[in-house]
N, C-alpha and C. Protein backbone atom coordinates (compact mmCIF):
# COMPACT_ATOMS: atom_id res chain seq x y z
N UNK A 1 15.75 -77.22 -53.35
CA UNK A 1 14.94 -77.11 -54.55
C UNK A 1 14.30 -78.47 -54.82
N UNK A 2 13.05 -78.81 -55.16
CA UNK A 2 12.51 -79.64 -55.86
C UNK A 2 12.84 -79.73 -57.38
N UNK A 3 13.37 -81.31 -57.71
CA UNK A 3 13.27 -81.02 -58.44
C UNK A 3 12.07 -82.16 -59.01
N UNK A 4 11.63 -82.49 -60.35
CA UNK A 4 10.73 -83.50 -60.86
C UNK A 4 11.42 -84.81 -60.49
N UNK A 5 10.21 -85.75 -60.59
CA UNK A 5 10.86 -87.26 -60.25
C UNK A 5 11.51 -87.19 -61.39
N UNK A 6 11.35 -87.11 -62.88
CA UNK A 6 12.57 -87.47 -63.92
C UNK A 6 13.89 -86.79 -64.38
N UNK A 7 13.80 -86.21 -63.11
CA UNK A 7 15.07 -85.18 -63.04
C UNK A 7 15.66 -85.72 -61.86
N UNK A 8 17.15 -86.43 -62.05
CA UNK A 8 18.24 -86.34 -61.20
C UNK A 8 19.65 -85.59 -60.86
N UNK A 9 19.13 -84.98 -59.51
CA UNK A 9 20.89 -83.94 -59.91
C UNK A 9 21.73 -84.66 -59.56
N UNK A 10 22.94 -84.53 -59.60
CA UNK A 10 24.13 -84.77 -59.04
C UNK A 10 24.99 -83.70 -58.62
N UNK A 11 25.71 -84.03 -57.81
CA UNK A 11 26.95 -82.76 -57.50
C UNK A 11 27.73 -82.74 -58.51
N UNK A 12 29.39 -82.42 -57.73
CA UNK A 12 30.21 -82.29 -58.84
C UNK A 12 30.57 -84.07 -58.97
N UNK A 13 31.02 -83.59 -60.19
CA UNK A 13 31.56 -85.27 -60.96
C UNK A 13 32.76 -84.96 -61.19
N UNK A 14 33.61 -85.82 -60.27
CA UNK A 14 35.13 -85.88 -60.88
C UNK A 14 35.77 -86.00 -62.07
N UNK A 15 36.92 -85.88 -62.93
CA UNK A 15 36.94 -85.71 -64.03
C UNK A 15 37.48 -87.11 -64.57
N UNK A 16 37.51 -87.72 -63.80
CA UNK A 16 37.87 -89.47 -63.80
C UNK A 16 36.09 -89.96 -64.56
N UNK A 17 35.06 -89.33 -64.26
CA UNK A 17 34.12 -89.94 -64.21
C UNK A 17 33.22 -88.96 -65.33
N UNK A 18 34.00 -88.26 -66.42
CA UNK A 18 33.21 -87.54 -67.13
C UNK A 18 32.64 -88.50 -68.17
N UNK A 19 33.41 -88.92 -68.91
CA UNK A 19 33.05 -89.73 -70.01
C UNK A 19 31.96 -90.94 -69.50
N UNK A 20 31.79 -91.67 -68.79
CA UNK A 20 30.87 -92.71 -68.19
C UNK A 20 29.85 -91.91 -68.29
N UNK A 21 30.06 -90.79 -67.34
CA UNK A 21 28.23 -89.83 -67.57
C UNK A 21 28.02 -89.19 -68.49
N UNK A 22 29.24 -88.86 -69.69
CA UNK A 22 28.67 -88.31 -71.03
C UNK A 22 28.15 -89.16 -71.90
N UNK A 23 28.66 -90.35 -71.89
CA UNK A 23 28.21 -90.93 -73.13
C UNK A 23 27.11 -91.96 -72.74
N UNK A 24 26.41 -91.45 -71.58
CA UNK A 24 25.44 -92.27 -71.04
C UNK A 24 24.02 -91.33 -71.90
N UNK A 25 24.28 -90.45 -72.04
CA UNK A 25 23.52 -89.25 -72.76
C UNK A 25 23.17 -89.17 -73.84
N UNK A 26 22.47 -88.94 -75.05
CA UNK A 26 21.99 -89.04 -76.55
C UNK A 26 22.80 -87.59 -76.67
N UNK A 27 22.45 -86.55 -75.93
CA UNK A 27 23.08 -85.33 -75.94
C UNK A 27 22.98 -84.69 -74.77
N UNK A 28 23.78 -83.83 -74.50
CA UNK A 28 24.56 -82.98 -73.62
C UNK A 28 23.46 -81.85 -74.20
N UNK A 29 22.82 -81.00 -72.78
CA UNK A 29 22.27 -79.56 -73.70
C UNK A 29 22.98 -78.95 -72.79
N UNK A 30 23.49 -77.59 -73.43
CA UNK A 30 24.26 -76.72 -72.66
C UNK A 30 23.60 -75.36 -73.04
N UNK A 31 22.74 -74.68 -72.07
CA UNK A 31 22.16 -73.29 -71.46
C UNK A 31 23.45 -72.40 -70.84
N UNK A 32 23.87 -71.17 -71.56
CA UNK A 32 25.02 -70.49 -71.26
C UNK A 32 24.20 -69.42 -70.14
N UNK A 33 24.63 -69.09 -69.39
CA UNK A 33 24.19 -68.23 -68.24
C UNK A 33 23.93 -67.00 -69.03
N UNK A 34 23.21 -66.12 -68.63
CA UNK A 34 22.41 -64.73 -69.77
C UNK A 34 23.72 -64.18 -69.68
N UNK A 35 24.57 -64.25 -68.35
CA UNK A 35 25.50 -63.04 -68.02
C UNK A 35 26.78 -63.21 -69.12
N UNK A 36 27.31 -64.36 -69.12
CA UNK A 36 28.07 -65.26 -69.66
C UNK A 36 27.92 -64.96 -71.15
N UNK A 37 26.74 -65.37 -71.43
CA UNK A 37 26.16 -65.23 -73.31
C UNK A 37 26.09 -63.46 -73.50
N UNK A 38 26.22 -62.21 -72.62
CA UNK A 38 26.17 -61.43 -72.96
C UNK A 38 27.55 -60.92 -73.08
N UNK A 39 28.19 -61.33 -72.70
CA UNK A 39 29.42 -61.02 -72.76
C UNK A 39 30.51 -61.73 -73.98
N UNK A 40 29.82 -62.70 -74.22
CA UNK A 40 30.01 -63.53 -75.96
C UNK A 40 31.71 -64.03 -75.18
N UNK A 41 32.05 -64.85 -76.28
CA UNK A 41 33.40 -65.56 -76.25
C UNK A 41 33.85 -66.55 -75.02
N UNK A 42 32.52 -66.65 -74.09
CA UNK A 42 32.55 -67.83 -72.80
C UNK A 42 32.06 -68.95 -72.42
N UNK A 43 32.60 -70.06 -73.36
CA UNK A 43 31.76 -71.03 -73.22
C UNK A 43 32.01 -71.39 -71.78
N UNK A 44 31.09 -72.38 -71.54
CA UNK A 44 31.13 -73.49 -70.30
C UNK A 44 31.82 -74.16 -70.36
N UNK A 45 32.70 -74.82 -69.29
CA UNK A 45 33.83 -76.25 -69.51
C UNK A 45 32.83 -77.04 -69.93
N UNK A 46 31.45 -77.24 -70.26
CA UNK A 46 30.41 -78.64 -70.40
C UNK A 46 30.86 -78.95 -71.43
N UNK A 47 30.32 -77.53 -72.54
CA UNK A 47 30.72 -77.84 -73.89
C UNK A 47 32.15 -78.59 -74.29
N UNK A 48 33.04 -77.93 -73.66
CA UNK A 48 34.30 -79.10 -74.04
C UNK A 48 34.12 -80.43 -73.33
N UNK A 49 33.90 -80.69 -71.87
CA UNK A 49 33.97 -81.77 -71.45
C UNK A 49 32.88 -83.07 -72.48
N UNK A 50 31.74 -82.30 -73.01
CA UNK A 50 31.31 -83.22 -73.51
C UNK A 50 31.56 -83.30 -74.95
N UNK A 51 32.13 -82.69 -75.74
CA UNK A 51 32.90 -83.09 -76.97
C UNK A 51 34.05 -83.64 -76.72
N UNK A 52 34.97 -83.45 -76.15
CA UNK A 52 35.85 -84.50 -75.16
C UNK A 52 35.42 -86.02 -75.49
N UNK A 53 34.28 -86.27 -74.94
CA UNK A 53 33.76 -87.51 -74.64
C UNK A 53 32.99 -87.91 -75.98
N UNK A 54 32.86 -87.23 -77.19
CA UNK A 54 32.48 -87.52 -78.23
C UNK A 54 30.60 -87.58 -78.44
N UNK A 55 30.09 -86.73 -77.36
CA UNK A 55 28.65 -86.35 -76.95
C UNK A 55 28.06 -85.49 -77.34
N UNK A 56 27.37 -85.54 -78.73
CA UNK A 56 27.02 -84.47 -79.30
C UNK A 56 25.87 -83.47 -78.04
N UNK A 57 26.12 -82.40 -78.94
CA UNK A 57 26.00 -81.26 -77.89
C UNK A 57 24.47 -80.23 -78.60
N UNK A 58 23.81 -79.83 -77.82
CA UNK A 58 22.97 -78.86 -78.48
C UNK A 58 22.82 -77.37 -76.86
N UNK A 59 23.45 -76.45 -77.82
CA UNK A 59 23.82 -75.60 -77.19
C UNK A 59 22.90 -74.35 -77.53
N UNK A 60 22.73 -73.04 -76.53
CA UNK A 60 22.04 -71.86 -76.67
C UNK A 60 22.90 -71.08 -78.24
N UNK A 61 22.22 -69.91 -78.71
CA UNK A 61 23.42 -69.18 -79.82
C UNK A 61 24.16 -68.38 -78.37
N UNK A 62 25.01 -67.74 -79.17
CA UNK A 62 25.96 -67.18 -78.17
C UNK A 62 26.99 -66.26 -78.94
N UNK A 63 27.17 -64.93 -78.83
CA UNK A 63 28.37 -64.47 -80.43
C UNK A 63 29.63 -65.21 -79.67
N UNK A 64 30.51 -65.81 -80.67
CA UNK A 64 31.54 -66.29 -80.65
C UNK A 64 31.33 -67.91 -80.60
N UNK A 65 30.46 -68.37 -80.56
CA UNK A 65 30.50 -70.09 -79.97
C UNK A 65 30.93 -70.64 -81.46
N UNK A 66 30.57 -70.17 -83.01
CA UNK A 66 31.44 -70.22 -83.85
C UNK A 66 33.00 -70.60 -84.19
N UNK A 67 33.40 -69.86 -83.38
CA UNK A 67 34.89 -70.02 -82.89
C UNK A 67 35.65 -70.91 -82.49
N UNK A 68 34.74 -71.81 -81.55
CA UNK A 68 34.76 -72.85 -80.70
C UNK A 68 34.51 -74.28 -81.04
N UNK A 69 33.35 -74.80 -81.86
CA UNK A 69 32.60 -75.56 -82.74
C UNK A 69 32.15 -75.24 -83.45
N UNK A 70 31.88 -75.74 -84.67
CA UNK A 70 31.15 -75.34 -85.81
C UNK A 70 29.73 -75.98 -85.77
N UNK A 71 28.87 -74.73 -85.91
CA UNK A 71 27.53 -75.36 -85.89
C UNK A 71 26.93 -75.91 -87.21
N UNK A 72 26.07 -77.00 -86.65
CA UNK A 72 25.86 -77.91 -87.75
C UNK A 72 26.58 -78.99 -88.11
N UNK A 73 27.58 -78.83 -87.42
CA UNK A 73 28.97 -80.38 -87.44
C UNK A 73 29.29 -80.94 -86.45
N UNK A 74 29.82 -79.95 -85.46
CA UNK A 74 30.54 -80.14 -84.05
C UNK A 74 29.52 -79.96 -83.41
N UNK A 75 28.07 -78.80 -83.36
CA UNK A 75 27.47 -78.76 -82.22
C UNK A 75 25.78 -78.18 -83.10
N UNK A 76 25.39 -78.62 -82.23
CA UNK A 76 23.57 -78.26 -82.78
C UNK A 76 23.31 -77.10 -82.29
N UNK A 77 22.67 -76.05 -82.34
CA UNK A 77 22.26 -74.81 -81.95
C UNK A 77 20.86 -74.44 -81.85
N UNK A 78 20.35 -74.46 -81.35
CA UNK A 78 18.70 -74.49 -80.68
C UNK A 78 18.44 -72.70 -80.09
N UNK A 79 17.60 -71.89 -80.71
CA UNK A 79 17.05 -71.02 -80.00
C UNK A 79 15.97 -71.07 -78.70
N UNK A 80 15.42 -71.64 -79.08
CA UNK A 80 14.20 -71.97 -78.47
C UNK A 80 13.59 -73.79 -78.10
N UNK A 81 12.89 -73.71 -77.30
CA UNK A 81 12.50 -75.46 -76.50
C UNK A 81 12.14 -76.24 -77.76
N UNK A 82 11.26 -75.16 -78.66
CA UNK A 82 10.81 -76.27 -80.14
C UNK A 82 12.05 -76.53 -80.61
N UNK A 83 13.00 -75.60 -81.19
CA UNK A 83 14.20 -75.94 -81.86
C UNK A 83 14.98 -77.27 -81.00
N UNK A 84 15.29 -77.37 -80.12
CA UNK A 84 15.73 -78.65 -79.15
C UNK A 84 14.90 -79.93 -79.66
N UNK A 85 13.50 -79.65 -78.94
CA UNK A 85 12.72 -80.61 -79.83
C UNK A 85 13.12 -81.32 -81.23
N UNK A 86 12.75 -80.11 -81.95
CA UNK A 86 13.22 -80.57 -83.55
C UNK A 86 14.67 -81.46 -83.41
N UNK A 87 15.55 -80.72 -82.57
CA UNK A 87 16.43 -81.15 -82.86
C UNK A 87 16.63 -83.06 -82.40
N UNK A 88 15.76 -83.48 -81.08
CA UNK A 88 16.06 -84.84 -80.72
C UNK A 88 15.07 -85.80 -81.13
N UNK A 89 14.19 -85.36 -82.48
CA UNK A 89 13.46 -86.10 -82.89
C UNK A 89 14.37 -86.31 -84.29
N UNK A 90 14.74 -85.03 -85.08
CA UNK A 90 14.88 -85.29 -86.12
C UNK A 90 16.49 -86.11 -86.12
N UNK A 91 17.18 -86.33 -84.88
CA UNK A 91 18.36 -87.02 -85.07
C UNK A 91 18.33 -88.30 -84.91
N UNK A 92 18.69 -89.66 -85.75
CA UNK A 92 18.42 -90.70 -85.66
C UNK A 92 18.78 -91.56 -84.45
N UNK A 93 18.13 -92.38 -83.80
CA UNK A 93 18.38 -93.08 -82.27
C UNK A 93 19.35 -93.96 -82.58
N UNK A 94 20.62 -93.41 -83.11
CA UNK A 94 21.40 -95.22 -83.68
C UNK A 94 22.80 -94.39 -82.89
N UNK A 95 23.92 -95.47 -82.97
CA UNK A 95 25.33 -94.77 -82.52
C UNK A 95 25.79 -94.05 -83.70
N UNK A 96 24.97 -94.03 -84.69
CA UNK A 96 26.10 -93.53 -86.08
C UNK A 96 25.71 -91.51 -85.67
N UNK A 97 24.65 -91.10 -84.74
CA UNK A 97 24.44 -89.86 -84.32
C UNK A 97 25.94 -89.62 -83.51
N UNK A 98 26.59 -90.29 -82.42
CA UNK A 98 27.81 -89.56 -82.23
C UNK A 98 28.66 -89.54 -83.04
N UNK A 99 28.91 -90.05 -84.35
CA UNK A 99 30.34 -89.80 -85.76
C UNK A 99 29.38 -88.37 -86.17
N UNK A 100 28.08 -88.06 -86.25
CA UNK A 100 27.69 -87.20 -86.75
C UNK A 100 28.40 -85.32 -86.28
N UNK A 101 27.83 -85.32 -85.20
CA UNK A 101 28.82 -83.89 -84.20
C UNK A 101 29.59 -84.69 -83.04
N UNK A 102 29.36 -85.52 -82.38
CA UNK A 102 30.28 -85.67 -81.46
C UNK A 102 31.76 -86.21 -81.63
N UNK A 103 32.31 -86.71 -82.48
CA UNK A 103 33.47 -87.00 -82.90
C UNK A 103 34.26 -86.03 -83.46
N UNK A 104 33.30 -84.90 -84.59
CA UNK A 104 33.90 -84.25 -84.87
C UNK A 104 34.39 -83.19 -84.10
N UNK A 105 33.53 -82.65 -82.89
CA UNK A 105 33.76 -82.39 -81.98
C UNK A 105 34.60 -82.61 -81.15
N UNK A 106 34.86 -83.76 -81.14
CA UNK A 106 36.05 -84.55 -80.44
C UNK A 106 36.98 -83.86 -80.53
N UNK A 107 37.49 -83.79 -82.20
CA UNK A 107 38.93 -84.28 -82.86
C UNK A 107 39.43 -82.63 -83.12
C-alpha cells in the first residue's frame, strides 16, 4: 500500500514501547472496525493502551463505548472528519490538554 509522505506506518510496537509512542501524540484517534462497532461493547486494545499512557483519545460513537470512558472527560467522540477537526483545533496546544481526558482516562 502507498501510503502519503506524512503518513508513517509502523508494525507492531511492543508493549515496553507504548507510552514513548503515545505520548509523542496530541491524540490517539481510534476508528472501530464497522464489524466491531456493529456489534457494540468492543473496543480496541488502542483505546485502553492509550488512556493507559494518559493520551487523550478521540474515538468513532459506538453503543456501549459509554461504559468504557466517559465522553466528554475520558474520551472525545467525533462522528464525522469535521467533528475531529473541531475537535483538534478547539483543544488548547498546552500539556494542561492531557489532565483534561487523558488522565482521567488514565485513573
Amino acid at each position: 500500500m502507498d501510503w502519503p509522505d506524512n503518513v508513517a506506518r509502523l508494525g507492531h510496537l511492543l508493549p515496553e514501547h507504548h507510552c514513548e509512542f503515545y505520548n509523542q501524540q496530541r491524540f490517539a484517534l481510534s476508528v472501530t472496525r464497522t464489524d466491531m462497532a456493529r456489534l457494540g461493547y468492543s473496543p480496541n486494545v488502542r483505546l485502553f493502551e492509550a488512556a493507559a499512557c494518559a493520551t487523550p483519545i478521540i474515538s468513532d460513537a459506538w453503543t456501549g463505548l459509554e461504559s468504557f470512558l466517559e465522553p466528554d472527560r475520558e474520551i472525545f467522540v467525533a462522528e464525522s472528519a469535521h467533528e475531529v477537526l473541531h475537535t483538534l483545533r478547539s483543544v488548547p496546544r498546552t500539556n494542561a490538554w492531557r489532565s483534561v481526558s487523558g488522565r482521567a482516562a488514565a485513573s
